[in-house]
Protein backbone atom coordinates (compact mmCIF):
# COMPACT_ATOMS: atom_id res chain seq x y z
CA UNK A 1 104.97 -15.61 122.67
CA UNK A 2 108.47 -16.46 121.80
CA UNK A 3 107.31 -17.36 118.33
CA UNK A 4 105.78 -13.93 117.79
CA UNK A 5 109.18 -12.18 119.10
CA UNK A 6 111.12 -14.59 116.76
CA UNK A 7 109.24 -13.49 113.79
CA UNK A 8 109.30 -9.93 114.36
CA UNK A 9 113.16 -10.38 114.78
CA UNK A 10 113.38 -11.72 110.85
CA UNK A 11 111.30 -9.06 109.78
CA UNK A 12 113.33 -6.76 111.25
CA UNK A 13 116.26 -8.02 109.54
CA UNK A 14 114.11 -7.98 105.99
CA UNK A 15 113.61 -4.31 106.75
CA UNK A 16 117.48 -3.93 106.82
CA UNK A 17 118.31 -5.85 104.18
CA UNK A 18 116.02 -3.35 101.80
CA UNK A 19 118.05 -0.60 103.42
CA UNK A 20 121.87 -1.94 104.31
CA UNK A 21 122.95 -4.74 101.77
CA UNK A 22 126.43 -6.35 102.70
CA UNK A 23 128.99 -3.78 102.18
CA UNK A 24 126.91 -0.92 103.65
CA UNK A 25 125.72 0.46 100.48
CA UNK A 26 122.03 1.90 101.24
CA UNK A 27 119.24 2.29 98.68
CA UNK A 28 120.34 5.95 98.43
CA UNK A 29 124.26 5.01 97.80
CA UNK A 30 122.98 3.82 94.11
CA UNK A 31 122.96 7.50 93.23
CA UNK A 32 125.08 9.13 96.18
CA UNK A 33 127.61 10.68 94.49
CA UNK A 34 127.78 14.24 94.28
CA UNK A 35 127.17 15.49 90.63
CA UNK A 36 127.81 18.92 90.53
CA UNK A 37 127.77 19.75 86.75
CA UNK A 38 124.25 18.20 86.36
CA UNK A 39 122.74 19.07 89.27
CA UNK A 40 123.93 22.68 90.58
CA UNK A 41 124.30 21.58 93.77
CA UNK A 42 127.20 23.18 95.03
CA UNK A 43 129.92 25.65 93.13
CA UNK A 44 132.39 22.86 91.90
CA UNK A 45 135.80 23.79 91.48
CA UNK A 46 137.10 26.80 89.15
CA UNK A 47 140.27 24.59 88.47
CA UNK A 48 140.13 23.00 84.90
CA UNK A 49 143.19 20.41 86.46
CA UNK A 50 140.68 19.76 89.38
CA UNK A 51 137.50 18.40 87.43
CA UNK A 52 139.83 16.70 84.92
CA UNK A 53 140.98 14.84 87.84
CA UNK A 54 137.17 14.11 89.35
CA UNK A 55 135.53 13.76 85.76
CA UNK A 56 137.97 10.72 85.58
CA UNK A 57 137.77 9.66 89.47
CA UNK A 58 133.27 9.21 88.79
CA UNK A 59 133.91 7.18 85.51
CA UNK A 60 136.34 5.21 87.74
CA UNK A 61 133.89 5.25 90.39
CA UNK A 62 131.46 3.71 87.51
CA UNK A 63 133.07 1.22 86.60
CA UNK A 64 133.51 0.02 90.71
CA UNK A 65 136.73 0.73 90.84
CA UNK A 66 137.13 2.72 94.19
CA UNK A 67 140.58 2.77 94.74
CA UNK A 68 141.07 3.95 91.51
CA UNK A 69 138.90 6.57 91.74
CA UNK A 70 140.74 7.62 94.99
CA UNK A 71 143.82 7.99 93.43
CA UNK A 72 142.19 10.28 91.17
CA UNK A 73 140.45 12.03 93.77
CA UNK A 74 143.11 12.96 95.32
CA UNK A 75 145.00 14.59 92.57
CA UNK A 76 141.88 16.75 92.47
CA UNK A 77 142.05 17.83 95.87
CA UNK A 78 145.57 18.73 95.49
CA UNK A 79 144.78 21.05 92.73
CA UNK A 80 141.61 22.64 94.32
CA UNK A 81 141.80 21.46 98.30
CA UNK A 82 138.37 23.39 99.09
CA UNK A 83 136.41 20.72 96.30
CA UNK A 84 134.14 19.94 98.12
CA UNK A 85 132.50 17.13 95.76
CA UNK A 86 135.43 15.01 95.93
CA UNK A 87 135.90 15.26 99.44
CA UNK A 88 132.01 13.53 98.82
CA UNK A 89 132.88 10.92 96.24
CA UNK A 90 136.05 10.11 97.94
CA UNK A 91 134.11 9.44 101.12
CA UNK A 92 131.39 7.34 99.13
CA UNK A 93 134.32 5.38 97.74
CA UNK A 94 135.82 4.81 101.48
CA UNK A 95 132.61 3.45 102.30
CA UNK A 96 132.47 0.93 99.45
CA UNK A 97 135.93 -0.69 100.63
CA UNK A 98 134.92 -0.45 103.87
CA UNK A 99 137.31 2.17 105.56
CA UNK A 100 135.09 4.17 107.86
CA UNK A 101 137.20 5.60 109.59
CA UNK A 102 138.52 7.81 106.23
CA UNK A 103 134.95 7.84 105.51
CA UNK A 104 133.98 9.89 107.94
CA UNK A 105 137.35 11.97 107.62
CA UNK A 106 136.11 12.68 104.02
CA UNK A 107 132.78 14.02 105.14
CA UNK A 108 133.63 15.78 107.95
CA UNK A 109 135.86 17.78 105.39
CA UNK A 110 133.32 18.06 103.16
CA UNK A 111 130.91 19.47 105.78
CA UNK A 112 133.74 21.91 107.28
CA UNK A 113 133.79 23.95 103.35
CA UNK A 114 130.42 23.53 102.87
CA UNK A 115 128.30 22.59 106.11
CA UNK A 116 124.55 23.00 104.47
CA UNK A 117 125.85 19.69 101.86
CA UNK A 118 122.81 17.51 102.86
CA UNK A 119 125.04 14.68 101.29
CA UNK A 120 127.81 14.53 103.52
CA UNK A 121 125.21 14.65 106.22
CA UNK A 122 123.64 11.65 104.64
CA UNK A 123 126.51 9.31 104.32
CA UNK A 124 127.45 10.27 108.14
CA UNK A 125 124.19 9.01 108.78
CA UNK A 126 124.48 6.00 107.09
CA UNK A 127 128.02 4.97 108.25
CA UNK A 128 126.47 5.78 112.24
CA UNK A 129 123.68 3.26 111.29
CA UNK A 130 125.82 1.13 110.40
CA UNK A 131 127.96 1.13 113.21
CA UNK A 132 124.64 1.12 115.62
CA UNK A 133 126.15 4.77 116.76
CA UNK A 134 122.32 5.85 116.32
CA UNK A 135 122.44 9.33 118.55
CA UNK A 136 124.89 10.42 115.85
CA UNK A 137 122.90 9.22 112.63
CA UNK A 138 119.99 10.75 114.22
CA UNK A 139 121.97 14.11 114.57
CA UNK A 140 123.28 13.61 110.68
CA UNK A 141 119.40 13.12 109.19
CA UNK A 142 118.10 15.77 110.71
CA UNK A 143 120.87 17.80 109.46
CA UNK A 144 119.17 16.70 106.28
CA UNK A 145 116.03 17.29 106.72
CA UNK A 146 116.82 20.70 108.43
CA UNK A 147 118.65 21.76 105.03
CA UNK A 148 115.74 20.69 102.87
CA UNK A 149 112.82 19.23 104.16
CA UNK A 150 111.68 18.05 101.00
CA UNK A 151 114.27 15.99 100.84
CA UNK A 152 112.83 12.45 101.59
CA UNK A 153 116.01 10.72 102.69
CA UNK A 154 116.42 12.70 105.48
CA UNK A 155 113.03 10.70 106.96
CA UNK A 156 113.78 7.90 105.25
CA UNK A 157 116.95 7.14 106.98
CA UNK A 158 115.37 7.69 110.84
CA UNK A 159 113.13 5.12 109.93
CA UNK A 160 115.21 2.48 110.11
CA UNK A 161 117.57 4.21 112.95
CA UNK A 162 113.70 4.14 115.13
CA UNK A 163 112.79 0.92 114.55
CA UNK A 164 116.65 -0.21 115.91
CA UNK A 165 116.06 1.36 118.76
CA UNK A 166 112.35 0.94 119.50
CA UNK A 167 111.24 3.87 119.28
CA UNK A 168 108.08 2.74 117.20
CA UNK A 169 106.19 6.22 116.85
CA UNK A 170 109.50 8.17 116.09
CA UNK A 171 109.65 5.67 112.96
CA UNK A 172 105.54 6.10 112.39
CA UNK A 173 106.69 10.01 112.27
CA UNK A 174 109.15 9.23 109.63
CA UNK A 175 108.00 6.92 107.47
CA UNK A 176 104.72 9.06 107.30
CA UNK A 177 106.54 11.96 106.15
CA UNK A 178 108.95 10.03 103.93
CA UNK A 179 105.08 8.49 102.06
CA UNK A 180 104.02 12.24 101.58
CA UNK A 181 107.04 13.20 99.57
CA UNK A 182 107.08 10.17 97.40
CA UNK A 183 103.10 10.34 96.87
CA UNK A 184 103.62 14.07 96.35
CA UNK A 185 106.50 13.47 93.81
CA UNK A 186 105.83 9.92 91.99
CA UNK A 187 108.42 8.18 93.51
CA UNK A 188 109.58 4.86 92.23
CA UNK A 189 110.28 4.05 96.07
CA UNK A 190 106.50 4.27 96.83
CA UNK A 191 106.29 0.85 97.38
CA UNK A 192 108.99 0.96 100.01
CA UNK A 193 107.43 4.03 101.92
CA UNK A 194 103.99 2.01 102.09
CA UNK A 195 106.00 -1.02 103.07
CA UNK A 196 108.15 0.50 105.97
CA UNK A 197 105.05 2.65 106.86
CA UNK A 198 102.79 -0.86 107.46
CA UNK A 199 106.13 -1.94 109.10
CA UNK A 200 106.33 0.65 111.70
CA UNK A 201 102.52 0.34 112.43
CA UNK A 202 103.20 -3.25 112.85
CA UNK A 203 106.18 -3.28 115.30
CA UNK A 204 104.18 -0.48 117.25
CA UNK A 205 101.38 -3.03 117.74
CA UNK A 206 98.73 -1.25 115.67
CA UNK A 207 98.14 -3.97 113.16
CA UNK A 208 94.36 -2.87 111.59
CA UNK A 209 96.59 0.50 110.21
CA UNK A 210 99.44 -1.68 109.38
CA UNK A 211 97.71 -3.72 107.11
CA UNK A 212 96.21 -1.01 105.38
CA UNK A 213 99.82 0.26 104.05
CA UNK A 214 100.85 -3.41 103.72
CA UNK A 215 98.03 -3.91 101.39
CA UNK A 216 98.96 -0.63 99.55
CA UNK A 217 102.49 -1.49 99.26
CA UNK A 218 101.60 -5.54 97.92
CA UNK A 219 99.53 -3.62 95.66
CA UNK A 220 102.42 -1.62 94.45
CA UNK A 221 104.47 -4.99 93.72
CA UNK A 222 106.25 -5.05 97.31
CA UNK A 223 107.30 -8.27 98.08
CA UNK A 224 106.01 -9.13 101.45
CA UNK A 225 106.98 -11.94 103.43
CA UNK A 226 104.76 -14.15 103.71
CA UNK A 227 104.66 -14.75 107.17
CA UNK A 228 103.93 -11.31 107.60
CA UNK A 229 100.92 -11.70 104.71
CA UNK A 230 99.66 -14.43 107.01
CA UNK A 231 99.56 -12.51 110.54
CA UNK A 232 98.02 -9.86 108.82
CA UNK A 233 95.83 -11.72 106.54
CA UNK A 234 97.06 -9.76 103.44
């Protein structure tokens, strides 16, 4: 029995490894930042000073340097103080050096201008999940998912926040829903959604449907772990 418990305990930290790497950055964080000129999503800022200032902060942010891009983010703010994208980027930038606390500062701002952002509500989620606060990343993805529940993150981030805390089915619920939207939509993430899918069934002791998304997701090109390819016979 102990064996069994031991291995489930490694692939529980292979699951959080696809979704936390060292410094916090999530499979989402790749693309976090808030680009308002290409995608519409909020009203930017009317002040020609202001986007000067964040055009510079993203390529700054590009290049990985975050307290550059600060800097930059700042003198933004101070020309527009209700842009609500930098109060975003700046926060994503926080996160990279590791400063939660101004993190979540930067967020929190961001959410006071403009509370239906679904990214702010996002990154909370992710900083709570990574400090094992999981009652408030639960609050923050379902935030998401209430603002657009076609938004797959907003599932995809409970799923890991569920399995944490053992609440199998809750992450069954999720990762379902988060499969839908990426069959639905072509996803390149497929793969993942079939893997944390099998993953969930797995942990919840169901392994005849577990293997069935295992085999989808090794199909895919997931890389399973072998141990796990052997108790399931993949």
């Amino acid at each position: 029995m102990k064996k069994i418990i031991t291995f489930k305990s490694c692939i529980l930290i292979a699951l959080l490894i696809i979704n936390i790497s060292a410094n916090g950055q999530t499979k989402k964080e790749r693309k976090a930042e808030t680009i308002s000129l290409e995608t519409g999503m909020y009203n930017s800022s009317k002040s020609e000073a202001a986007m000067k200032y964040y055009r510079q902060a993203m390529d700054k942010s590009k290049e990985g340097d975050d307290k550059g891009a600060i800097k930059l983010y700042k003198k933004a703010l101070k020309e527009d103080p209700n842009f609500v994208e930098a109060y975003d980027n700046m926060g994503v930038c926080y996160r990279h050096l590791g400063d939660f606390k101004n993190a979540i500062a930067n967020y929190e701002k961001s959410i006071e201008l403009y509370p239906k952002g679904a990214m702010a509500h996002m990154n909370l989620g992710v900083i709570y999940g990574i400090q094992k606060d999981y009652d408030k990343a639960i609050i923050e993805y379902e935030a998401v998912q209430e603002i657009d529940p076609e938004d797959p993150e907003g599932y995809y981030g409970l799923i890991n926040i569920y399995m944490n805390q053992g609440k199998y089915k809750k992450a069954i619920e999720n990762a379902s829903k988060t499969l839908e939207i990426y069959e639905a939509t072509n996803s390149p993430y497929l793969p993942e959604a079939q893997y944390l899918l099998g993953l969930s069934y797995y942990y919840d002791g169901d392994n005849a449907k577990a293997k069935v998304y295992m085999k989808q997701a090794k199909k895919s090109g997931m890389n399973i772990p072998q141990k796990l390819v052997d108790v399931l016979e993949l």
